[in-house]
C-alpha atoms as a PDB file:
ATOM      1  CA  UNK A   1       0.000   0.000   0.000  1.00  0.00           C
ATOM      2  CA  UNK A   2       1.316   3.461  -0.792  1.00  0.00           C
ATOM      3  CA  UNK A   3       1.265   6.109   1.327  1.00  0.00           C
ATOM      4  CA  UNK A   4       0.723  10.033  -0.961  1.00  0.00           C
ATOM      5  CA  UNK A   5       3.430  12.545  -0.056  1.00  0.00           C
ATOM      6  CA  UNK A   6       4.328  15.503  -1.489  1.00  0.00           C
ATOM      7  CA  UNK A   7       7.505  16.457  -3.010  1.00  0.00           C
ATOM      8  CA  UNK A   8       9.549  19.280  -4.858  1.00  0.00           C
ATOM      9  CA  UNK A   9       8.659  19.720  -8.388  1.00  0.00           C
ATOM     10  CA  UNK A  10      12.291  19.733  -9.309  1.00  0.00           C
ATOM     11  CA  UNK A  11      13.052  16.654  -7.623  1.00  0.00           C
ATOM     12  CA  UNK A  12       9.905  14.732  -8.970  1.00  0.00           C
ATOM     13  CA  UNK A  13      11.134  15.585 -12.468  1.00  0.00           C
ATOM     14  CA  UNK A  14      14.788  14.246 -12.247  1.00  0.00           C
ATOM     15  CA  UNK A  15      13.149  11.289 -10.369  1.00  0.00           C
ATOM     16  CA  UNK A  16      10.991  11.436 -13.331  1.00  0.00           C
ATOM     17  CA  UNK A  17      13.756  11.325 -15.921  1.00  0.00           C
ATOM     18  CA  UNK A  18      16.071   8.486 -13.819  1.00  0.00           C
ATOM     19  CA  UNK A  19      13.387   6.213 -13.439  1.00  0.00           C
ATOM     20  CA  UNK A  20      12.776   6.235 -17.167  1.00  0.00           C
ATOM     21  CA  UNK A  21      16.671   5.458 -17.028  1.00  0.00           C
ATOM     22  CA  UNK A  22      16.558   3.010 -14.605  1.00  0.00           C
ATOM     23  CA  UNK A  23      13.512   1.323 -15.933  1.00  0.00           C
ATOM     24  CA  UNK A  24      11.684   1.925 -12.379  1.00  0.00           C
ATOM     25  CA  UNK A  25       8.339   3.716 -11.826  1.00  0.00           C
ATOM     26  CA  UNK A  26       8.539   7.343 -10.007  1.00  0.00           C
ATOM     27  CA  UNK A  27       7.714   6.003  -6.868  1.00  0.00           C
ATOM     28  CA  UNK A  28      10.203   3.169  -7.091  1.00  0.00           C
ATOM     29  CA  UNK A  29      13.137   5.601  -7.981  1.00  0.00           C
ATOM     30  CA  UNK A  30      12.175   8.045  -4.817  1.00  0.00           C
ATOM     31  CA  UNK A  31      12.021   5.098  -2.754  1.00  0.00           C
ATOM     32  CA  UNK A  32      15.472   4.023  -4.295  1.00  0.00           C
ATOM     33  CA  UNK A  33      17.039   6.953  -3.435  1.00  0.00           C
ATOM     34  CA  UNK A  34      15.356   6.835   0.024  1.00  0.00           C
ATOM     35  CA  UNK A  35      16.859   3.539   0.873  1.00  0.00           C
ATOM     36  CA  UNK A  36      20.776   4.400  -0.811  1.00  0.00           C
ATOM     37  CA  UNK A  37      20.241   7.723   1.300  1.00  0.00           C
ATOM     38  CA  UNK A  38      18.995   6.162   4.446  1.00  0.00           C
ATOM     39  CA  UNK A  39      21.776   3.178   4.264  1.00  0.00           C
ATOM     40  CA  UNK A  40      24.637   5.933   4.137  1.00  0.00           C
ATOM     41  CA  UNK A  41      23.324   7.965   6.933  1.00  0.00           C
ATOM     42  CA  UNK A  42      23.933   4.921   8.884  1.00  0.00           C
ATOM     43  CA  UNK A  43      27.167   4.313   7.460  1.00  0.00           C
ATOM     44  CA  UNK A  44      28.806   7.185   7.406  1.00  0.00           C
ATOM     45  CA  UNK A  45      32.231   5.647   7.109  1.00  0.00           C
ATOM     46  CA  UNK A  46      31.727   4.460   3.576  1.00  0.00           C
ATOM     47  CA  UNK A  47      31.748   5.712   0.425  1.00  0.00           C
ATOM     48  CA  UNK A  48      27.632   6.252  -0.561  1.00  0.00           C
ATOM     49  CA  UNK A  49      29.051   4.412  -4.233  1.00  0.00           C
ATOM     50  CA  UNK A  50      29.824   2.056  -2.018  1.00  0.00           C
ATOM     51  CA  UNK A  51      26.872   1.227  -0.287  1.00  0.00           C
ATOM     52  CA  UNK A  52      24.526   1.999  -3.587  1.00  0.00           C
ATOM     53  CA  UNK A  53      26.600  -1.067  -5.013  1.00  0.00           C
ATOM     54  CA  UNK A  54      26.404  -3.332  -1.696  1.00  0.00           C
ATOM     55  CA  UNK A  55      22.592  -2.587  -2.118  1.00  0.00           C
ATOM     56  CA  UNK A  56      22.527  -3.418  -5.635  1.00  0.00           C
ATOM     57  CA  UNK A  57      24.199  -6.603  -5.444  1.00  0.00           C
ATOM     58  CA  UNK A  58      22.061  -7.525  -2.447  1.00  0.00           C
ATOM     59  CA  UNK A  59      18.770  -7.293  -4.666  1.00  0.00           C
ATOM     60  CA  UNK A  60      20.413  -9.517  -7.435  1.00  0.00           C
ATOM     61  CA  UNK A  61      20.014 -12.968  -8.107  1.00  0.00           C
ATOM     62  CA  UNK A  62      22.591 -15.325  -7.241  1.00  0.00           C
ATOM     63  CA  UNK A  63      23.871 -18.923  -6.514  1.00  0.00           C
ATOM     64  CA  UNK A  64      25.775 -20.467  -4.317  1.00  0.00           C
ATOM     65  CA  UNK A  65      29.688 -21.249  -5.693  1.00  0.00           C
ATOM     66  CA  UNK A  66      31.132 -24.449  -5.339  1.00  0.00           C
ATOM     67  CA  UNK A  67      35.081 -24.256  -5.183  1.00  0.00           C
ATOM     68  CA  UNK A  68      36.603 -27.289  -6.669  1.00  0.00           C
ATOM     69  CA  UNK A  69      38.681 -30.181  -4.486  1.00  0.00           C
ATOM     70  CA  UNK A  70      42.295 -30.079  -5.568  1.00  0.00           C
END
């Protein structure tokens, strides 16, 4: 369920144009950005590439790797 807010016009326009990007709705984009912003807040330590990438590779698709016996 989605909650309306409001925003800035300016920011709902480049949210506008990077979800087209990004192949995300508007809402998905500002909630994007919500969650990279949010996750370096609480890690101020690291670099915010760095946690937008940690993110990303969290939400992808993977398998388990099986390292070969010698």
């Amino acid at each position: 369920m989605g909650i309306p807010i409001r925003i800035d016009e300016a920011l709902y326009e480049t949210a506008k144009v990077r979800a087209k990007a990004e192949m995300r709705s508007i809402p998905q984009q500002v909630a994007y950005w919500a969650k990279v912003g949010k996750a370096a807040l609480d890690n101020p330590d690291l670099p915010v590439e760095f946690v937008r990438d940690t993110l990303l590779a969290l939400e992808e698709e993977s398998e388990p790797f099986d390292f070969p016996n010698p």
